[in-house]
Protein backbone atom coordinates (compact mmCIF):
# COMPACT_ATOMS: atom_id res chain seq x y z
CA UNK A 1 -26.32 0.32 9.53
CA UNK A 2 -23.80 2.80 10.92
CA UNK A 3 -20.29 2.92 10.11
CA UNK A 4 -17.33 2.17 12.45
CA UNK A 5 -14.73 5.10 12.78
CA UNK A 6 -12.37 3.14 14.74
CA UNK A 7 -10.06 2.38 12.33
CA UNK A 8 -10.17 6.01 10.85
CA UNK A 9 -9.30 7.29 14.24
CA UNK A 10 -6.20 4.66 14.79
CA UNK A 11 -5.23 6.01 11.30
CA UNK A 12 -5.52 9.63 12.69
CA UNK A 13 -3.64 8.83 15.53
CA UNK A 14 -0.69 6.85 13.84
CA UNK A 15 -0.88 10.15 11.15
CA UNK A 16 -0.36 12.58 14.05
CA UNK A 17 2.50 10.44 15.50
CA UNK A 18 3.99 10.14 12.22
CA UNK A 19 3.94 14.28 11.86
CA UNK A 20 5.59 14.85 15.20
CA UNK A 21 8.21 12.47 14.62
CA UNK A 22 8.58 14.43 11.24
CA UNK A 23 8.96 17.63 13.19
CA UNK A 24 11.36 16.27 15.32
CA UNK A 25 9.59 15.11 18.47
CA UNK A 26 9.48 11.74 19.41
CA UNK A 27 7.25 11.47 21.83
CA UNK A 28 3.49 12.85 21.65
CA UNK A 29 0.77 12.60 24.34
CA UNK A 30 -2.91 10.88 24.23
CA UNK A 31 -4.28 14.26 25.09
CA UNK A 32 -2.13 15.99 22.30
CA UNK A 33 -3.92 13.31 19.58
CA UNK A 34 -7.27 13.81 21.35
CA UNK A 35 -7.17 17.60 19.87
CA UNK A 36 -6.00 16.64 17.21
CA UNK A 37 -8.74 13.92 16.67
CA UNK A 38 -11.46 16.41 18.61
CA UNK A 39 -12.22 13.20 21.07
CA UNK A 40 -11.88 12.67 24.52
CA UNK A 41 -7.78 11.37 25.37
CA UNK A 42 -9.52 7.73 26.98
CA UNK A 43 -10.65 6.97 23.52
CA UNK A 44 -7.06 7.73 22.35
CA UNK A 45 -5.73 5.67 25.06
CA UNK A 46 -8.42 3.08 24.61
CA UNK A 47 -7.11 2.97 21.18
CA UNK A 48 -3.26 3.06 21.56
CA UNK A 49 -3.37 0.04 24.13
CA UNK A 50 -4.90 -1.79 20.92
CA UNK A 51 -2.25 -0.53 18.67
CA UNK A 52 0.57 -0.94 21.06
CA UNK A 53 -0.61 -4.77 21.85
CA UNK A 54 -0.48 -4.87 17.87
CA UNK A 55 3.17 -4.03 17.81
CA UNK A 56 2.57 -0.45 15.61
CA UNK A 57 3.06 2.25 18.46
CA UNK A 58 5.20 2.03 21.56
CA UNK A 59 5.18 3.81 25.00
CA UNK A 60 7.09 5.56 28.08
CA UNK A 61 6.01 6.00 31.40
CA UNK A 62 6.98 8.83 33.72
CA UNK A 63 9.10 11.40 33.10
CA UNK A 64 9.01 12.24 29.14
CA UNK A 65 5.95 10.28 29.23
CA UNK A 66 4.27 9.96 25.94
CA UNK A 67 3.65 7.55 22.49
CA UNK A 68 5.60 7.14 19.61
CA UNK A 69 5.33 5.27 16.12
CA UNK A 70 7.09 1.74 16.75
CA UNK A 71 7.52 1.38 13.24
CA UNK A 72 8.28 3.90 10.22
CA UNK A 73 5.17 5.26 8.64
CA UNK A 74 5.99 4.07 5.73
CA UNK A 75 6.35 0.54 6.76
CA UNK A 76 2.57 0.59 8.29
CA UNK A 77 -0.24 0.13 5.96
CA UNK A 78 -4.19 0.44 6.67
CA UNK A 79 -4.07 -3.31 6.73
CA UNK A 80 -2.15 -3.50 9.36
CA UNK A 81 -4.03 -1.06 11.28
CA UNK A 82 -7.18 -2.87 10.30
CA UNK A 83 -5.65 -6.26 11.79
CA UNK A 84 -4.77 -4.35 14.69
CA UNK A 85 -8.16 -3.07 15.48
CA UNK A 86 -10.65 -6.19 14.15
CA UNK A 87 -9.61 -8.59 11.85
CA UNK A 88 -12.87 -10.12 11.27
CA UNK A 89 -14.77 -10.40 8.12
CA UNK A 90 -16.49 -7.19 6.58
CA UNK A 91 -19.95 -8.61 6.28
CA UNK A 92 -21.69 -11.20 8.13
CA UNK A 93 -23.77 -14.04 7.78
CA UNK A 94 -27.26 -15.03 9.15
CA UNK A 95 -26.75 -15.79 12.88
CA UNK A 96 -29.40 -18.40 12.43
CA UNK A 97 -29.86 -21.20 9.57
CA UNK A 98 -31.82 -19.51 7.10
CA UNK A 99 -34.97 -22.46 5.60
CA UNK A 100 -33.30 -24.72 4.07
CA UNK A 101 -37.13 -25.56 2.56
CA UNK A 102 -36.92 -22.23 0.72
CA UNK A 103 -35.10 -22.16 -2.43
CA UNK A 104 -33.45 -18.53 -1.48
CA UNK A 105 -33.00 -19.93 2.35
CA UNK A 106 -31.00 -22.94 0.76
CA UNK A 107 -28.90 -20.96 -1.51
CA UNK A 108 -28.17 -17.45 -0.08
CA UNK A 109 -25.28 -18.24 2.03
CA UNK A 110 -23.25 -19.74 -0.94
CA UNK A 111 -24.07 -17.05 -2.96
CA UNK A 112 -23.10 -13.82 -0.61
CA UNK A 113 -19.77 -15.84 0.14
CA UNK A 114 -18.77 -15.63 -3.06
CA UNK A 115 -19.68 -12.02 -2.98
CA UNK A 116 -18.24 -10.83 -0.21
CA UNK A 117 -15.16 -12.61 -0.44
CA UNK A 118 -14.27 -10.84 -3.58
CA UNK A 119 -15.42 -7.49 -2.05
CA UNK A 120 -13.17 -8.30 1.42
CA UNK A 121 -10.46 -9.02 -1.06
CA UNK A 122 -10.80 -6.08 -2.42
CA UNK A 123 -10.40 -3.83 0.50
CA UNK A 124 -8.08 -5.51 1.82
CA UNK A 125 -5.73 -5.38 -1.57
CA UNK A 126 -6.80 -1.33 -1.36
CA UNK A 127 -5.89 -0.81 2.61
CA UNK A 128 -2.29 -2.99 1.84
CA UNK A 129 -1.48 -0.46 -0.84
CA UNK A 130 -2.03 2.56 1.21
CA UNK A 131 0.49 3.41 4.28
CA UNK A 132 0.29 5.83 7.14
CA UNK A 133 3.00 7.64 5.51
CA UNK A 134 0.97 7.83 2.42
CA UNK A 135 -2.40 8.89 4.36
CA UNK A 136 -0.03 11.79 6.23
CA UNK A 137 1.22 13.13 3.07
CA UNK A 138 -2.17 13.40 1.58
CA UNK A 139 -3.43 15.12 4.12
CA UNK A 140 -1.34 17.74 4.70
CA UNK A 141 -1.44 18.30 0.64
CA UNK A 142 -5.15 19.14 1.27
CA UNK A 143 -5.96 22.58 1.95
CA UNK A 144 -7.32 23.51 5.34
């Protein structure tokens, strides 16, 4: 099963807003994130539309053109990026009715509820806690 990196690249993206604004500039372009992010700027777009829809970023067209953070850093946790992005459950179901004339069939879905409701609750309670603000200072106390 491979892993989604869209929310890790929203969380880039809202990172690198946050450290221009930081720095003084306001306004930062899709093509200045996509080397930052080492993607192609229509992802960054493709994933700024979602984050602008979602109320976190905000944008200006023509002259001066360019993103900016529509919210403090600080005030935007992984949670809300999440919700932004795909606020659907973590794990899925069976598509299809498992047997209910086997006993594991009959039981499983009860059973991985329960467990993966308390691990959704989990990461969810972990991705509230943690802000863009918070990622942005942990990453630039990393060493290159």
């Amino acid at each position: 099963m491979a892993a989604n990196s869209r929310l890790t690249v929203a969380v880039h993206i809202l990172a690198r807003m946050a450290l221009a604004h930081g720095s003084g500039r306001e306004v930062v372009t899709s093509e200045q994130i996509a080397e930052s992010v080492n993607t192609n700027p229509v992802v960054i777009r493709r994933s700024l539309g979602v984050l602008r829809r979602a109320g976190l970023v905000a944008v200006r067209h023509g002259s001066g053109a360019g993103w900016w953070l529509a919210r403090a850093a600080d005030e935007i946790s992984l949670l809300d990026v999440y919700r932004a992005l795909e606020d659907e459950p973590l794990f899925g179901l069976h598509r299809s009715e498992p047997s209910r004339e086997c006993p594991v069939g009959a039981g499983i879905r009860p059973a991985l509820r329960l467990a993966y409701g308390e691990a959704e609750e989990a990461a969810r309670s972990a991705l509230a806690r943690t802000s863009v603000g918070d990622v942005l200072r942990e990453s630039l106390a990393r060493p290159a």
